[in-house]
PDB file of N, CA and C in Angstrom:
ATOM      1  N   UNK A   1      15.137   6.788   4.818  1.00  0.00           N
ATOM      2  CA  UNK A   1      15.114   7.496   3.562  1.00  0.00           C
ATOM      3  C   UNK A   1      15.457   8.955   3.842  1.00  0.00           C
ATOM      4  N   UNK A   2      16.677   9.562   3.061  1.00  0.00           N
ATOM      5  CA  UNK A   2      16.922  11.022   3.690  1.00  0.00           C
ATOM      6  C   UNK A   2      15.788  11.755   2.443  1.00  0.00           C
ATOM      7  N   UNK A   3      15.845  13.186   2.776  1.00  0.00           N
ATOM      8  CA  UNK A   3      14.445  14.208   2.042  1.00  0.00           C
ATOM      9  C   UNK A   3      15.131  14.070   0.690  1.00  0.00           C
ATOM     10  N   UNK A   4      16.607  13.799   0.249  1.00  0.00           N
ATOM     11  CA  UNK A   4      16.831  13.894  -1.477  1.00  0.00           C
ATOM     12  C   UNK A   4      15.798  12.070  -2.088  1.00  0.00           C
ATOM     13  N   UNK A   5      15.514  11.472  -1.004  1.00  0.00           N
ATOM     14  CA  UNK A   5      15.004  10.210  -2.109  1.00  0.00           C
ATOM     15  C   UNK A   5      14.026  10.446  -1.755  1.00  0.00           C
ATOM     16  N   UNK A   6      12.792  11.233  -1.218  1.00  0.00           N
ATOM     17  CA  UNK A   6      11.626  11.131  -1.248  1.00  0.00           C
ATOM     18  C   UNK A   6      11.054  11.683  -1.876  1.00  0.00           C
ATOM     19  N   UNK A   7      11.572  12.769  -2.796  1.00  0.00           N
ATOM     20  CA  UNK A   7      11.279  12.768  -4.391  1.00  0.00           C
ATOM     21  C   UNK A   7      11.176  11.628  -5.341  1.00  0.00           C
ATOM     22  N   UNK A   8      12.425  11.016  -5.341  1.00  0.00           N
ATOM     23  CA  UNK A   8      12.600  10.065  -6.059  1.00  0.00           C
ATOM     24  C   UNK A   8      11.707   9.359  -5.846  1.00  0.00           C
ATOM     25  N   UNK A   9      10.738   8.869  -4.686  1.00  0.00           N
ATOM     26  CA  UNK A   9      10.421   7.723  -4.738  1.00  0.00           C
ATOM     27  C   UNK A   9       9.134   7.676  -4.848  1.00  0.00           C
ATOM     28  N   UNK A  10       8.709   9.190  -4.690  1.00  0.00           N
ATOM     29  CA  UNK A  10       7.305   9.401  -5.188  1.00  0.00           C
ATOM     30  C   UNK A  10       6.769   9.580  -6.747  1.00  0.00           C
ATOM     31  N   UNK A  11       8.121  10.076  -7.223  1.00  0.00           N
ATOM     32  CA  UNK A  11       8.266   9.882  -8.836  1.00  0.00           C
ATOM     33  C   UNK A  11       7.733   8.608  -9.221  1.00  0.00           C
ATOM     34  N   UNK A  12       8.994   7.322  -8.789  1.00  0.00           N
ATOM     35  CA  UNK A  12       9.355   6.059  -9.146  1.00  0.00           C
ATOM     36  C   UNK A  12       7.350   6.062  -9.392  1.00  0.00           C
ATOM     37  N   UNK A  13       6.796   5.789  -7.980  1.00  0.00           N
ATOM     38  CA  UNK A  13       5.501   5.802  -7.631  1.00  0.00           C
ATOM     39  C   UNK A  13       4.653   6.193  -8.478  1.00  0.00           C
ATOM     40  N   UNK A  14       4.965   7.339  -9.188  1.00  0.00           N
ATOM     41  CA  UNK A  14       3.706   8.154 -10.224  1.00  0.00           C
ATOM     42  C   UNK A  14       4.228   7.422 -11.620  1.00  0.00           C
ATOM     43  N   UNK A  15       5.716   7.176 -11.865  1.00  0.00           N
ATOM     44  CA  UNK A  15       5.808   6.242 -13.059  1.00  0.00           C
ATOM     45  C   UNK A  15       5.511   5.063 -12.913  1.00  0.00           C
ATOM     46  N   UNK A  16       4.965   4.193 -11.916  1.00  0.00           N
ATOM     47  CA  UNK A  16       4.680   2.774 -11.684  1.00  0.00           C
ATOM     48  C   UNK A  16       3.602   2.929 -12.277  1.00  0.00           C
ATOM     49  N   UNK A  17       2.790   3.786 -11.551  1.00  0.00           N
ATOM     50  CA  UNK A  17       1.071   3.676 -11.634  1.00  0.00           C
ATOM     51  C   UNK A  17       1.140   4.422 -13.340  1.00  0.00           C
ATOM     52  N   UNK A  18       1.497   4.676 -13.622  1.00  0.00           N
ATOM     53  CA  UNK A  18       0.700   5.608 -15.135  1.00  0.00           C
ATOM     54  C   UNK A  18       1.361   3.945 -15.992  1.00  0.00           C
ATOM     55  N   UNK A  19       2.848   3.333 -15.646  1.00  0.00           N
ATOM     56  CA  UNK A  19       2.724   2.652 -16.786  1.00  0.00           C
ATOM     57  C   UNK A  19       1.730   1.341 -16.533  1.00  0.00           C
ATOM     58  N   UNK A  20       1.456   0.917 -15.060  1.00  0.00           N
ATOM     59  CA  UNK A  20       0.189  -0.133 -15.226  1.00  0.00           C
ATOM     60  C   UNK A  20      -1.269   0.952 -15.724  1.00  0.00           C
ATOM     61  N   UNK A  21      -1.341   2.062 -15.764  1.00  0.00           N
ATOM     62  CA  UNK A  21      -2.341   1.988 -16.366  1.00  0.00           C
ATOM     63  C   UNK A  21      -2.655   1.909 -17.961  1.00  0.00           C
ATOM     64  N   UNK A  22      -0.785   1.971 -18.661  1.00  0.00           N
ATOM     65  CA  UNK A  22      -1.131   2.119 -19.882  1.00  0.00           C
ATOM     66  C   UNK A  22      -1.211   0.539 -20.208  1.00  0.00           C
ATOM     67  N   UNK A  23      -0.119  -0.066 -19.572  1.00  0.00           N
ATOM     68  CA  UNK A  23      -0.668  -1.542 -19.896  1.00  0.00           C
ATOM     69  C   UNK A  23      -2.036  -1.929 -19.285  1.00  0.00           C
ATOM     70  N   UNK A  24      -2.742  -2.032 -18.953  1.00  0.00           N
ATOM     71  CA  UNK A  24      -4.554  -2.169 -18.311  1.00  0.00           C
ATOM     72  C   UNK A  24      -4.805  -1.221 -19.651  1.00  0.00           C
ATOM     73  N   UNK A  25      -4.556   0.241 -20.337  1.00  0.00           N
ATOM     74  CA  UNK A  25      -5.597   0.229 -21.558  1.00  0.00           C
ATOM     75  C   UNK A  25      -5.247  -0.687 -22.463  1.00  0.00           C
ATOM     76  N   UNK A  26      -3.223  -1.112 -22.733  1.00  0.00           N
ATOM     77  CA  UNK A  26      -3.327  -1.526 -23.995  1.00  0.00           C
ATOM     78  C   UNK A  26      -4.113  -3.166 -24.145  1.00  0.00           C
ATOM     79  N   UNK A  27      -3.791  -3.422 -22.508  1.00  0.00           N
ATOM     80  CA  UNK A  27      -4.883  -5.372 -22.318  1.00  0.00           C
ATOM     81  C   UNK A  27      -6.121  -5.593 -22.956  1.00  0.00           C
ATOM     82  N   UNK A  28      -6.507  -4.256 -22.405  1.00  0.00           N
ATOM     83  CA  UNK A  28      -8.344  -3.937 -22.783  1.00  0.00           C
ATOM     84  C   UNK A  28      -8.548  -3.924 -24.125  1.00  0.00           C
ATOM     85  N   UNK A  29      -7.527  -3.039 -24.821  1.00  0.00           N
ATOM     86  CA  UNK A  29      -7.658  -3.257 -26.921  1.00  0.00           C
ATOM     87  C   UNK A  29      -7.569  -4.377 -26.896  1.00  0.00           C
ATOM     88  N   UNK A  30      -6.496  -5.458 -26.613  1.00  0.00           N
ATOM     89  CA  UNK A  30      -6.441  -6.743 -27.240  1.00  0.00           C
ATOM     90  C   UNK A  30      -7.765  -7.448 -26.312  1.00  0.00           C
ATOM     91  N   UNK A  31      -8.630  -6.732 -25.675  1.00  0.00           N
ATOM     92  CA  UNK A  31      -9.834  -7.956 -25.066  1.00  0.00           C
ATOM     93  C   UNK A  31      -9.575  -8.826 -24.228  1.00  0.00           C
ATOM     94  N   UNK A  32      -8.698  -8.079 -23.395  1.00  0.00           N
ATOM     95  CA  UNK A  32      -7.761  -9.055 -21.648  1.00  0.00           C
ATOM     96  C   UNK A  32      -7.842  -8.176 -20.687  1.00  0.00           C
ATOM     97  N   UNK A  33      -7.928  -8.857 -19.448  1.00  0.00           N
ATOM     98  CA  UNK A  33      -8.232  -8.231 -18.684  1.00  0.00           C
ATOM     99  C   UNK A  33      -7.627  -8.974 -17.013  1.00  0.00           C
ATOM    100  N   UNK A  34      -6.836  -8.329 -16.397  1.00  0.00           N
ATOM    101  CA  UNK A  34      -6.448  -8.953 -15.507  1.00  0.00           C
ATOM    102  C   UNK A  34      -6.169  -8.376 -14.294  1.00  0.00           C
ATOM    103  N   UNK A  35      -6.930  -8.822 -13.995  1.00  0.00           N
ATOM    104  CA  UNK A  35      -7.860  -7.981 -12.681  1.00  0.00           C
ATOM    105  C   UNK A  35      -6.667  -8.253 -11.363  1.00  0.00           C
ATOM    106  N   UNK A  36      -5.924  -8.863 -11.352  1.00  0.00           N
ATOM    107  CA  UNK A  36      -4.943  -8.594 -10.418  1.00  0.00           C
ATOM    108  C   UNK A  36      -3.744  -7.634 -10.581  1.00  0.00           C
ATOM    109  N   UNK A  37      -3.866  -7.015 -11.670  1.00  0.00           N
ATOM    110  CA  UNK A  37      -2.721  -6.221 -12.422  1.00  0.00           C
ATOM    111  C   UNK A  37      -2.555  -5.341 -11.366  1.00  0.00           C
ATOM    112  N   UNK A  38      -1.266  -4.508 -10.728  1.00  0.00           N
ATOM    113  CA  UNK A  38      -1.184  -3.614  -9.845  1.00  0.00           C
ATOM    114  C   UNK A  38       0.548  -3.263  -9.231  1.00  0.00           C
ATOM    115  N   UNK A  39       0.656  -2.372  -8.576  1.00  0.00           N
ATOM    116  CA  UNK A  39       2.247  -2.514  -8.358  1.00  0.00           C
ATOM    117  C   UNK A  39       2.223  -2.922  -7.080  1.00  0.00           C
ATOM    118  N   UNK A  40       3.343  -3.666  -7.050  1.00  0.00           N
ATOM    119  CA  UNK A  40       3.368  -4.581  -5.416  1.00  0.00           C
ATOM    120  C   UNK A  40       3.414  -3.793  -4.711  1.00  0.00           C
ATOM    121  N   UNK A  41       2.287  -3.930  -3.537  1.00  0.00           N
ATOM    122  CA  UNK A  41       2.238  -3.283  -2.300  1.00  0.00           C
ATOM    123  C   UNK A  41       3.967  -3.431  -1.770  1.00  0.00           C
ATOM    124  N   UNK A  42       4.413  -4.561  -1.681  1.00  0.00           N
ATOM    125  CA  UNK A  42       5.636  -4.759  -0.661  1.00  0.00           C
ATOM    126  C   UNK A  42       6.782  -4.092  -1.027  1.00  0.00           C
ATOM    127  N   UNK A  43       6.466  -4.340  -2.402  1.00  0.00           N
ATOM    128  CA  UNK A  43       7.927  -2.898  -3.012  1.00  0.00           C
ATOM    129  C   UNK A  43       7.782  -1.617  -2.810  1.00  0.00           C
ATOM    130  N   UNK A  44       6.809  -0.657  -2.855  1.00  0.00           N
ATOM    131  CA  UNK A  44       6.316   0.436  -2.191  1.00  0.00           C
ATOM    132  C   UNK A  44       7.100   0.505  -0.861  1.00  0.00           C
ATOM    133  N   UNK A  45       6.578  -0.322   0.108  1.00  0.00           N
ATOM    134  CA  UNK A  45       6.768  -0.473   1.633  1.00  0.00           C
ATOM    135  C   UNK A  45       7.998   0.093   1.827  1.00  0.00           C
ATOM    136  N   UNK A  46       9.091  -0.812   1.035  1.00  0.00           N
ATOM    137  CA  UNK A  46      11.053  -0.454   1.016  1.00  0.00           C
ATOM    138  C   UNK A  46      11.222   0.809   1.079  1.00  0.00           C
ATOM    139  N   UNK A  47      11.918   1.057   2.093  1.00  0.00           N
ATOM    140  CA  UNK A  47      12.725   2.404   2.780  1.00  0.00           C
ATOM    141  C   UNK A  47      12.959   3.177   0.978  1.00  0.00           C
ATOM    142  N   UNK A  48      13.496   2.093   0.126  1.00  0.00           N
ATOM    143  CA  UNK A  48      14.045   2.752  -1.104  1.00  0.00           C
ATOM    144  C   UNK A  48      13.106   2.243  -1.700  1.00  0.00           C
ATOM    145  N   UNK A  49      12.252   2.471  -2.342  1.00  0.00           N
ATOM    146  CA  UNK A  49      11.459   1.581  -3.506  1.00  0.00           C
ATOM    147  C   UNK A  49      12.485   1.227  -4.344  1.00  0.00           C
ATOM    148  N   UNK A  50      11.812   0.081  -5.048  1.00  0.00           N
ATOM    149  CA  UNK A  50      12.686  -0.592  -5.963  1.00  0.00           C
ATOM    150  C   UNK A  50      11.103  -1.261  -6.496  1.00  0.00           C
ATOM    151  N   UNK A  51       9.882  -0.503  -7.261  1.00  0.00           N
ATOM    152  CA  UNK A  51       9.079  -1.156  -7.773  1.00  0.00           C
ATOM    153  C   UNK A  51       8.899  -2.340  -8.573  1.00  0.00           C
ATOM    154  N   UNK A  52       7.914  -3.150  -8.446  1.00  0.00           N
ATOM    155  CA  UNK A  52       7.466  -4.458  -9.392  1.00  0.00           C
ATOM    156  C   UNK A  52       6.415  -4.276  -9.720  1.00  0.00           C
ATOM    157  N   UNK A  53       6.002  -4.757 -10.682  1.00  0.00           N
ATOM    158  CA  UNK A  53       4.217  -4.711 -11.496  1.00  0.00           C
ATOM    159  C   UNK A  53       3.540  -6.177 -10.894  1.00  0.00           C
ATOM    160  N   UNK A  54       2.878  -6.594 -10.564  1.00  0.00           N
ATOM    161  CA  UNK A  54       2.194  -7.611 -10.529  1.00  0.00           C
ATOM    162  C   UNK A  54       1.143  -7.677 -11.491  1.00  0.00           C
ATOM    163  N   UNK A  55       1.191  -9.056 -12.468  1.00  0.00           N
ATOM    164  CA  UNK A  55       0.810  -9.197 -13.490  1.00  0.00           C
ATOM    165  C   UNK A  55      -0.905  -9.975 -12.966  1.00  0.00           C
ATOM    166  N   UNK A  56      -0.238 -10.819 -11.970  1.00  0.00           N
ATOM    167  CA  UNK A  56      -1.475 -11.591 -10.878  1.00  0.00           C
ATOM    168  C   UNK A  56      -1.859 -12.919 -11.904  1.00  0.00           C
ATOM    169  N   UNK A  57      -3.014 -13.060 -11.786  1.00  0.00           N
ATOM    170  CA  UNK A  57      -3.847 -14.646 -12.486  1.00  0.00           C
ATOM    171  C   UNK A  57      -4.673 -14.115 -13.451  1.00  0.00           C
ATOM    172  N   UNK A  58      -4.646 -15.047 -13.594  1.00  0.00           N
ATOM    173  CA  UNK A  58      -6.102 -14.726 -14.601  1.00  0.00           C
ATOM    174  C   UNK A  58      -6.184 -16.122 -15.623  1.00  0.00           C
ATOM    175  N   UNK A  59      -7.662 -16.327 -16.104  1.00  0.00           N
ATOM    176  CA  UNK A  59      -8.245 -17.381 -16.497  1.00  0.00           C
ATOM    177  C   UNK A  59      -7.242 -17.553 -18.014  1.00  0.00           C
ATOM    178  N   UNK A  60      -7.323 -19.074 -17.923  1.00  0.00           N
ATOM    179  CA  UNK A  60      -7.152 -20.015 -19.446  1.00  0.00           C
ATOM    180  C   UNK A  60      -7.723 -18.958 -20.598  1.00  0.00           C
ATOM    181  N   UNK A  61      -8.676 -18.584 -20.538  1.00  0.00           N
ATOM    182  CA  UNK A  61      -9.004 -17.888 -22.242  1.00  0.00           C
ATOM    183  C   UNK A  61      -8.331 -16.677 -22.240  1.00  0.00           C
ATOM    184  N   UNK A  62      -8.259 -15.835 -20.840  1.00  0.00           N
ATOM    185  CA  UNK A  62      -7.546 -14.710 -20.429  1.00  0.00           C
ATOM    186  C   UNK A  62      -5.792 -14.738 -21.365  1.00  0.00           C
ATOM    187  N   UNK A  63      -5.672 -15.619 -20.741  1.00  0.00           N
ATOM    188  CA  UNK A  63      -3.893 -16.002 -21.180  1.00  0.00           C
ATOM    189  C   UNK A  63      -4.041 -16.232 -22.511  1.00  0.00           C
ATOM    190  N   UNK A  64      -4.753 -17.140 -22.609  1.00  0.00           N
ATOM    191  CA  UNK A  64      -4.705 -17.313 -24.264  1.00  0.00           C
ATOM    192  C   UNK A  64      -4.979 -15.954 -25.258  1.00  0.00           C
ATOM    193  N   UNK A  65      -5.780 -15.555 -24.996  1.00  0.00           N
ATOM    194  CA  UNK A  65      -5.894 -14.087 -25.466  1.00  0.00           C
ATOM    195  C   UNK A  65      -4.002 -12.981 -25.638  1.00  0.00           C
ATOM    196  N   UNK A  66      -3.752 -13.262 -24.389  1.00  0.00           N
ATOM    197  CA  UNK A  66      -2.511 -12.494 -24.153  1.00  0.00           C
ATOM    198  C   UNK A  66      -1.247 -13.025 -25.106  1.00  0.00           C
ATOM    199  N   UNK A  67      -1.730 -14.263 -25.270  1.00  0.00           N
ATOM    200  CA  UNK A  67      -0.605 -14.990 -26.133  1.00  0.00           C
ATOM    201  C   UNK A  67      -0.397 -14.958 -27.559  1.00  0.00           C
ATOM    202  N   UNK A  68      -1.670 -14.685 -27.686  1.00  0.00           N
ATOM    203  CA  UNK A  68      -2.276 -14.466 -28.997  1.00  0.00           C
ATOM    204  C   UNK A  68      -2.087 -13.020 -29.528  1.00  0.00           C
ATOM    205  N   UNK A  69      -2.040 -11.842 -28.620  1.00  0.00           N
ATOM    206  CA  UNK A  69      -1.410 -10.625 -28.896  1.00  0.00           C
ATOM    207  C   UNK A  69      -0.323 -10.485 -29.144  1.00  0.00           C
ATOM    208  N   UNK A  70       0.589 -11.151 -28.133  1.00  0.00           N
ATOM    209  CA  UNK A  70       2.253 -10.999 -28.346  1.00  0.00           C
ATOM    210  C   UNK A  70       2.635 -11.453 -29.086  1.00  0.00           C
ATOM    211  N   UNK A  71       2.331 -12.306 -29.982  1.00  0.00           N
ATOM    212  CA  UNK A  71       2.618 -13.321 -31.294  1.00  0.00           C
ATOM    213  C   UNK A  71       2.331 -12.106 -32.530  1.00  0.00           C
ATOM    214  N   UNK A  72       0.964 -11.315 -32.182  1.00  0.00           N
ATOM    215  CA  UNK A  72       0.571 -10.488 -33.412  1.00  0.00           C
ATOM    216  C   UNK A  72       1.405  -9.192 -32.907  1.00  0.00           C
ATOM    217  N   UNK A  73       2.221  -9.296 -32.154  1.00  0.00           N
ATOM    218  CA  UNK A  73       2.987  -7.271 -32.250  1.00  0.00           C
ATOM    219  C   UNK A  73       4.062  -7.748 -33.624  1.00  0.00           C
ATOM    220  N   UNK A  74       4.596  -6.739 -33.915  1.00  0.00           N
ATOM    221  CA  UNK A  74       5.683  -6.897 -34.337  1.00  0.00           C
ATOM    222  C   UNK A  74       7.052  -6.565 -33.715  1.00  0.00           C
TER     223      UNK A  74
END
């Protein structure tokens, strides 16, 4: 990584984390919660990031809940 992308990639980094945290508040309004939510360690790792969100597991009523939100957005 030369010193012009290690800006970039600490950026990428501070926009990963703020938007899983806005999705983790907006889960929490609809009453979900998914405790594996996080940005992949392994994409971080890359010389270049190239971030992913990991959405992870989470229980039958969990999902159902989630399904039940995305149906009610508009």
């Amino acid at each position: 990584m030369t010193t012009g992308e290690k800006p970039h990639a600490v950026a990428c980094v501070a926009h990963a984390e703020e938007t899983v945290n806005e999705l983790r508040t907006a889960l929490a309004r609809a009453g979900i919660s998914l405790p594996s939510l996080r940005i992949d360690p392994v994409t971080i790792a890359r010389e270049a990031p190239c971030l992913r969100i990991e959405l992870g597991g989470c229980s039958v009523d969990q999902a159902a809940r989630l399904a039940a939100a995305l149906r009610s957005e508009p």
